[in-house]
Protein backbone atom coordinates (compact mmCIF):
# COMPACT_ATOMS: atom_id res chain seq x y z
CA UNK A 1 130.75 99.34 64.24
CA UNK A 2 128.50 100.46 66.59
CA UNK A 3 125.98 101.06 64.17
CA UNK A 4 126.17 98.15 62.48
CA UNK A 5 125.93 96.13 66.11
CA UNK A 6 123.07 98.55 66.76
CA UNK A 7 121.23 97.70 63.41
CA UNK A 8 121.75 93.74 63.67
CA UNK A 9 119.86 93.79 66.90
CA UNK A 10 117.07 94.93 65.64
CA UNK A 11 116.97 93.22 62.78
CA UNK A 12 117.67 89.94 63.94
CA UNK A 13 114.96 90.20 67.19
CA UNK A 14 111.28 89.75 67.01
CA UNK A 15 108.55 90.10 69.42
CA UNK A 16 105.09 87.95 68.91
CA UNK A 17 103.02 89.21 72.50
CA UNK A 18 101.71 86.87 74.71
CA UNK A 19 104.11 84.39 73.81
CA UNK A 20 105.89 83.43 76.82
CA UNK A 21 108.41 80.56 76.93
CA UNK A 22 111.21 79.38 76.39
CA UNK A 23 112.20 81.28 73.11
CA UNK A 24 111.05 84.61 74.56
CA UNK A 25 113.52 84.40 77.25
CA UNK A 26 116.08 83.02 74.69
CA UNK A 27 115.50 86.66 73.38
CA UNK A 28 115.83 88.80 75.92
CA UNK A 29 119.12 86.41 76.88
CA UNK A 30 120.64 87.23 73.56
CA UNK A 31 120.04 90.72 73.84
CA UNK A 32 121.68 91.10 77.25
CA UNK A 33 124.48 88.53 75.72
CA UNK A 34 125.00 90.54 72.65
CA UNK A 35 125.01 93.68 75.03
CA UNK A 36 127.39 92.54 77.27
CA UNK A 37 129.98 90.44 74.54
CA UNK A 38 129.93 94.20 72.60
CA UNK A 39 130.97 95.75 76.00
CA UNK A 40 133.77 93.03 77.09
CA UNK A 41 135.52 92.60 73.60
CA UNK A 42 135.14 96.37 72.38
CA UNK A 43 138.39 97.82 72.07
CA UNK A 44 137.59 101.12 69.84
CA UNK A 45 135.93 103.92 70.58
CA UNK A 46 132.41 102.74 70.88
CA UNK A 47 133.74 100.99 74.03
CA UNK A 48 131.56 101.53 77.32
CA UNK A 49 131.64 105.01 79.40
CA UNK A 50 131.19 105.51 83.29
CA UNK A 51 128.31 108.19 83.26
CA UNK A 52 126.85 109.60 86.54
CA UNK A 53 123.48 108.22 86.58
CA UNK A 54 122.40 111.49 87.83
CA UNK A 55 123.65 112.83 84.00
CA UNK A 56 120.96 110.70 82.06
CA UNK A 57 117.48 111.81 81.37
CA UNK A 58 115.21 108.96 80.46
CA UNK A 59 113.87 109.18 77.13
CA UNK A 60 109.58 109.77 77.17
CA UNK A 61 109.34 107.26 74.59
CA UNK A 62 110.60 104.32 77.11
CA UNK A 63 107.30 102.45 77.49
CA UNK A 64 108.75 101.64 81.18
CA UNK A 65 106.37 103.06 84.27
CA UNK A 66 109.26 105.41 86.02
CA UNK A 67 107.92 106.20 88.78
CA UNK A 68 106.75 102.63 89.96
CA UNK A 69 110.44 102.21 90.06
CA UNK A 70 111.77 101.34 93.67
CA UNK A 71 114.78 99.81 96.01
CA UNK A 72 111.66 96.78 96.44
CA UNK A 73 110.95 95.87 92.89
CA UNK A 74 114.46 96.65 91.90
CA UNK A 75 116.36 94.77 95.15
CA UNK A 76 117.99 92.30 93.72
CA UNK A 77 119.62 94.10 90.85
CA UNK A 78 120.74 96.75 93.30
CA UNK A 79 122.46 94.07 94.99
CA UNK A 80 123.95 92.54 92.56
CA UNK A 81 125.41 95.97 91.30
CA UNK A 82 126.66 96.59 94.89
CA UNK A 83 127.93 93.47 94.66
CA UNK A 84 130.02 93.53 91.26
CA UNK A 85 130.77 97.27 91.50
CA UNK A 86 128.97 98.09 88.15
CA UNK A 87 126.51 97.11 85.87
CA UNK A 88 127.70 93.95 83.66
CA UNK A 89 124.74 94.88 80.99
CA UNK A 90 125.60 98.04 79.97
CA UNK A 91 122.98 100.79 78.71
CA UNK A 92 122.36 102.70 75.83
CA UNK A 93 122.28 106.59 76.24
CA UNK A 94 122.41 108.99 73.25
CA UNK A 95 123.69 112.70 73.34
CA UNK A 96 121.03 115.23 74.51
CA UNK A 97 120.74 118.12 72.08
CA UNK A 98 122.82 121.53 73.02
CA UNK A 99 120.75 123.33 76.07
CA UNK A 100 119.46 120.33 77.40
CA UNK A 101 119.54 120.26 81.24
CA UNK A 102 121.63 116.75 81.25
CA UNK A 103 123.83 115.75 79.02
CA UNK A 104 122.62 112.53 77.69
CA UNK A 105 119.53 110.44 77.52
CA UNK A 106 118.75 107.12 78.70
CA UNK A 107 117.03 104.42 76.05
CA UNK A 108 117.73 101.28 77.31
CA UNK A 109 118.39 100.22 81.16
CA UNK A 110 115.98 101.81 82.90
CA UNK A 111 116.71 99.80 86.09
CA UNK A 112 120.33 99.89 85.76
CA UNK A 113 120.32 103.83 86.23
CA UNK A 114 118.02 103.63 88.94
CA UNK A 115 119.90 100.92 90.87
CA UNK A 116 123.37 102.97 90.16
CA UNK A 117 121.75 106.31 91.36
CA UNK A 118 119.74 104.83 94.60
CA UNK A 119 123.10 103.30 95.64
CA UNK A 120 125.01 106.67 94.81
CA UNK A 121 122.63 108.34 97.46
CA UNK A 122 122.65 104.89 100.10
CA UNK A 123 126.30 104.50 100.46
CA UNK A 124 128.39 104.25 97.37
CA UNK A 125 129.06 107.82 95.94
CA UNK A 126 131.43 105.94 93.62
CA UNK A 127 129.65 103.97 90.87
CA UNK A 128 128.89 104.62 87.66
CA UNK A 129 126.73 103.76 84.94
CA UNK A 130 128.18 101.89 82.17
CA UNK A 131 127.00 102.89 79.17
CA UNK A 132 127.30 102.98 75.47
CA UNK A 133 126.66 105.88 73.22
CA UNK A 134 124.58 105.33 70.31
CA UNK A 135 123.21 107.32 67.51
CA UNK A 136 119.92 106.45 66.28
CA UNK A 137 116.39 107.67 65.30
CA UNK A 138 113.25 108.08 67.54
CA UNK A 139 111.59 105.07 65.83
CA UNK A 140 114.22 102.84 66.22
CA UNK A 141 114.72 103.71 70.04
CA UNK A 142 111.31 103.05 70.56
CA UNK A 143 111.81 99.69 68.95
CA UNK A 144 115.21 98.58 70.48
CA UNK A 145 113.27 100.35 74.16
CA UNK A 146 110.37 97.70 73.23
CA UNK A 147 112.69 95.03 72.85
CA UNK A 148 114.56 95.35 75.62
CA UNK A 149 111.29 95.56 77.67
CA UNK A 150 108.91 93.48 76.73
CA UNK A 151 108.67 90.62 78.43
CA UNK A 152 109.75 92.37 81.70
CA UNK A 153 107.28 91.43 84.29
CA UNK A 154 107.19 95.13 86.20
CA UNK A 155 105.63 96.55 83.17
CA UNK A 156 102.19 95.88 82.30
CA UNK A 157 99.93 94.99 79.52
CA UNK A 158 98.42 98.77 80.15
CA UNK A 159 101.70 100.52 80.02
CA UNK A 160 102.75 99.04 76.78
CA UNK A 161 100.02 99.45 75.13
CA UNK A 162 99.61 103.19 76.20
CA UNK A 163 103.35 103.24 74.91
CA UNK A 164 102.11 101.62 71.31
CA UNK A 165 99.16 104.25 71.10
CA UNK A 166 101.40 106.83 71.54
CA UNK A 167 104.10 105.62 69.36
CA UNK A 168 101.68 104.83 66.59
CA UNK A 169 101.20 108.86 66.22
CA UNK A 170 105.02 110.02 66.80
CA UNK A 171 106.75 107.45 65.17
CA UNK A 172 103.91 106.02 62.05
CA UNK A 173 102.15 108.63 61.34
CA UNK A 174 99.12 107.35 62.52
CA UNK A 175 99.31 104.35 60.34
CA UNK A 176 98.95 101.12 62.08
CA UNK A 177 99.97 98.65 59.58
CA UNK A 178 103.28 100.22 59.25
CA UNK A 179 103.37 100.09 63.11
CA UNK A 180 102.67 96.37 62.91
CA UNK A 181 105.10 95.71 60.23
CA UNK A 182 108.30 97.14 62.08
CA UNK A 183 107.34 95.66 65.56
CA UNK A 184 106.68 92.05 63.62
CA UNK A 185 103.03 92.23 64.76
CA UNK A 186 100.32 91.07 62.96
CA UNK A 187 97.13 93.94 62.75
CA UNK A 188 95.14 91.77 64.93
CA UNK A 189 97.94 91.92 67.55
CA UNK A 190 98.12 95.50 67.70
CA UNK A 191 94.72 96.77 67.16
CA UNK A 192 93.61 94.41 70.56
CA UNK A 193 96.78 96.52 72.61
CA UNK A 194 95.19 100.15 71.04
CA UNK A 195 91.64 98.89 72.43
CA UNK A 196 93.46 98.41 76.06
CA UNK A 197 95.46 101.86 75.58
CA UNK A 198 91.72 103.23 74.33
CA UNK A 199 89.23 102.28 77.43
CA UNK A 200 88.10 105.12 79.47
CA UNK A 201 89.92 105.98 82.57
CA UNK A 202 87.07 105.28 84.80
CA UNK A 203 87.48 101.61 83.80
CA UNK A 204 91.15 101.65 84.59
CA UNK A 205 90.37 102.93 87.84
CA UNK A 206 88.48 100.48 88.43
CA UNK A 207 91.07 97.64 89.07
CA UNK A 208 93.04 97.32 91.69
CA UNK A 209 96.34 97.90 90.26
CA UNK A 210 96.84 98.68 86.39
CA UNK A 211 98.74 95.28 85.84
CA UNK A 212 95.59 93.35 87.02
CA UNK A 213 93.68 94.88 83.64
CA UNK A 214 94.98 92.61 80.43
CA UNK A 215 94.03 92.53 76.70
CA UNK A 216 91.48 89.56 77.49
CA UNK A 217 90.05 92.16 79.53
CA UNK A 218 89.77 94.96 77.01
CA UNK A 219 88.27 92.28 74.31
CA UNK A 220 85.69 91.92 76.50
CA UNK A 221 84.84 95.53 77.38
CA UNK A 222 85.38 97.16 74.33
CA UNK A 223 82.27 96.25 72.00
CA UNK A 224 80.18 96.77 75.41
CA UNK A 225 81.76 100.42 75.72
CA UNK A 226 80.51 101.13 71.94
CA UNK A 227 77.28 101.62 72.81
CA UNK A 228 75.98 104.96 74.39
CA UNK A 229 73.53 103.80 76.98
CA UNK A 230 75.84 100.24 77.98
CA UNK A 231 78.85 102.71 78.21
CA UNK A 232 76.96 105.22 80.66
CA UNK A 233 76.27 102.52 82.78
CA UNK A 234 79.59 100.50 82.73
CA UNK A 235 81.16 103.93 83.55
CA UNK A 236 78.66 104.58 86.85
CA UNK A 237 79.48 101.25 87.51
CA UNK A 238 83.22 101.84 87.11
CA UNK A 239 83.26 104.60 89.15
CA UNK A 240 81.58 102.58 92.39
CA UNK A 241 83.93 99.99 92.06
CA UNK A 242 87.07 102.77 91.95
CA UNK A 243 85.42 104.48 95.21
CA UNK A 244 84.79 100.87 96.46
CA UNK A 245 88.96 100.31 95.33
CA UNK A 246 89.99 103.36 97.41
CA UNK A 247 87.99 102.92 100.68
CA UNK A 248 89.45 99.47 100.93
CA UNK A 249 92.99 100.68 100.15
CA UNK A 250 92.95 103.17 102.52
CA UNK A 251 91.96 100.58 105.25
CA UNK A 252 94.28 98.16 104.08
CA UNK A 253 91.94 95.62 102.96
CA UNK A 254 91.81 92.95 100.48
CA UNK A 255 90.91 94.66 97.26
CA UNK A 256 87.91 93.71 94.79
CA UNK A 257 89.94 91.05 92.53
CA UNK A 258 89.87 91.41 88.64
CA UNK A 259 87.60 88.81 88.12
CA UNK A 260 84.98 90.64 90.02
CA UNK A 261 85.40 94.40 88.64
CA UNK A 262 85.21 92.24 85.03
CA UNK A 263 81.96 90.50 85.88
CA UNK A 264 80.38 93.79 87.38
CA UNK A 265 81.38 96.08 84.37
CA UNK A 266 79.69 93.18 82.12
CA UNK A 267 76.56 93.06 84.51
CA UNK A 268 76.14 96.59 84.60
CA UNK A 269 75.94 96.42 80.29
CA UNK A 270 73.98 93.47 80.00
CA UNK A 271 70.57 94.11 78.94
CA UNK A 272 67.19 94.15 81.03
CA UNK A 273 64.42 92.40 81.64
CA UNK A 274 60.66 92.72 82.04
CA UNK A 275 60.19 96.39 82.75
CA UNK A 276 63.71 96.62 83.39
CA UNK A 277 63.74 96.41 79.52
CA UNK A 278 61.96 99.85 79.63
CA UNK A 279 64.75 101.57 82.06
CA UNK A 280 67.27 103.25 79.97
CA UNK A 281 69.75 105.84 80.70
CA UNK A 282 69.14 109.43 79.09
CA UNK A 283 72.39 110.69 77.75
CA UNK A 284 73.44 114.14 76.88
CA UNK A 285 76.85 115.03 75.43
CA UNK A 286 77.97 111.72 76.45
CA UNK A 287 76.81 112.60 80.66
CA UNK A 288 74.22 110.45 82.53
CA UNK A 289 71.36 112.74 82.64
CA UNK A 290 68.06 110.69 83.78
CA UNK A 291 66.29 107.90 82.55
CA UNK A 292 62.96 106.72 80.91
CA UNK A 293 61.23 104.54 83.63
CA UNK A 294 58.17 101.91 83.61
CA UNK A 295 55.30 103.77 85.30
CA UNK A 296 53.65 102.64 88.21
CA UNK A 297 49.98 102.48 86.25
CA UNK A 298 52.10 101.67 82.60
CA UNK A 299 52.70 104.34 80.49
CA UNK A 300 56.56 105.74 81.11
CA UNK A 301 58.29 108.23 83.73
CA UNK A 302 61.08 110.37 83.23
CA UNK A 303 63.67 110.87 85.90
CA UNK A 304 66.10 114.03 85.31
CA UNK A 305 68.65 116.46 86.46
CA UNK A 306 69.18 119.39 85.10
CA UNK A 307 71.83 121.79 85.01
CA UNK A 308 71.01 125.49 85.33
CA UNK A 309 73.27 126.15 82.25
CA UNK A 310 71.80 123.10 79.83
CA UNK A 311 70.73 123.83 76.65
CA UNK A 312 67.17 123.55 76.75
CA UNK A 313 66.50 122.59 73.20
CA UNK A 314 69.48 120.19 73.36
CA UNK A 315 67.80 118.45 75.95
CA UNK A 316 64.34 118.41 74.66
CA UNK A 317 65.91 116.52 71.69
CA UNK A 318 67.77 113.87 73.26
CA UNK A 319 64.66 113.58 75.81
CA UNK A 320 62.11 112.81 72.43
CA UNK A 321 64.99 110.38 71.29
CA UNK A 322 64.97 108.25 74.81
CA UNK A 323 61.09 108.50 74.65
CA UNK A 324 61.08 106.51 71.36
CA UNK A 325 63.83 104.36 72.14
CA UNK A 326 62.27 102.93 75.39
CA UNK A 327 58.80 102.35 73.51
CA UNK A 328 60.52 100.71 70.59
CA UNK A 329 62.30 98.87 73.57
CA UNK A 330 58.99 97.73 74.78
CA UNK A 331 56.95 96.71 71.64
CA UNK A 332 60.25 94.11 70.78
């Protein structure tokens, strides 16, 4: 039966992103519904268990941020557990495998074990995790983990999509359209999350906090990042703002909004002018070198630094290859 209830669910429950409304929370209500109905009216052995919260390891394919889990962001669910004595949603754990250092692993209700296990060590030893015990695949925890999560607002655009880039390896063999088909996504969809799970760290960095950083965001960036000499410089540049990011962070300051770190990265890409147009990066295995310069009396300078270890003749070829690009640069 469980199975079956197990199976239904994620047949039955789609997921089109960045459709917010009414009939996405109708979703998530009818999972929690069926979730709780199963728990309430069970009466075989599938029926919930009281697990020790401290007994469940969460499963790595959860696309949920652990450790920007806290008694803030999850407040009011601790109190309402505190409140009720229990979780009235119960989770879904499955059995660890022999040798494993806890006994079961957590799939679904991330926030119910931490609420039950923060209370367990802030004044009520007693409570327990309800839980049922299913038996399914890796694929299909990932999906029913991506159900159950996606349209919760403490994890980001950037999370899930790191989750889907990772998934599309373990769980599709690398196939996307297959990945698309069992999540009810269309390509589109899920090629513009991989391009958010894909931009360099630097860029990441960049923003304030990793929920300020959406897919508009990435659609943007990515064709920009393509290009050798645009990425170099959208990297430098991503890298100021990130210093910029700390140094007000660690004087409690306002922090550079999103709209701003967007328009800079874009700046720092967009293409020069007058003898601008003639001051281009110099790139070698995919590092900031120098760059090819207007000359005070025309003609073109050269601005490098070298490491002592660089391969000379490496360098002497990607230094001919800047020479020609800036002219060609300059005759257009």
């Amino acid at each position: 039966m469980m199975a079956g209830f197990i199976r239904d669910i994620l047949t039955t429950l789609s997921y089109e992103p960045g459709r917010a409304g009414a009939d996405q929370q109708a979703a998530m209500t009818r999972l929690d519904d069926r979730l709780t109905s199963f728990a309430d009216t069970a009466a075989h052995s599938g029926a919930p268990l009281l697990l020790r919260a401290a007994d469940c390891a969460v499963w790595d394919g959860n696309p949920r941020d652990q450790p920007a889990l806290n008694a803030e962001s999850c407040r009011s669910l601790i109190e309402s557990i505190a409140t009720e004595g229990g979780n009235r949603i119960p989770a879904l754990v499955r059995l660890n495998p022999p040798g494993a250092d806890l006994p079961y692993q957590l799939l679904v209700g991330s926030r119910r074990r931490f609420a039950i296990n923060w209370l367990n060590h802030n004044g009520r030893p007693e409570l327990r995790l309800s839980a049922l015990i299913v038996d399914m695949s890796d694929e299909e925890a990932f999906r029913l983990a991506d159900i159950e999560n996606r349209e919760r607002a403490d994890i980001c655009e950037l999370d899930r999509a790191r989750s889907y880039q990772d998934a599309v390896d373990r769980f599709y063999g690398g196939v996307q359209s297959r990945m698309a088909e069992a999540l009810s996504l269309s390509n589109s969809q899920l090629s513009r999350l991989l391009a958010l799970a894909q931009l360099p760290q630097e860029v990441v960095d960049a923003f304030a906090t990793r929920a300020e950083l959406k897919v508009r965001y990435s659609e943007l960036l990515t064709p920009l990042l393509r290009r050798p000499e645009q990425r170099a410089d959208m990297i430098a540049e991503a890298r100021r703002i990130g210093a910029e990011q700390q140094s007000l962070a660690a004087q409690d300051e306002r922090m550079i909004p999103s709209a701003t770190v967007l328009a800079r990265l874009r700046e720092a890409a967009a293409p020069r002018h007058r003898d601008e147009a003639r001051d281009l990066p110099i790139i070698l295995d995919g590092d900031r070198i120098g760059r090819v310069r207007a000359g005070k009396n025309g003609g073109l300078a050269i601005d490098l630094q070298i490491a002592d270890d660089a391969d000379i003749d490496a360098l002497l070829a990607t230094l001919r290859t800047a020479l020609l690009r800036t002219r060609n640069s300059a005759s257009q």
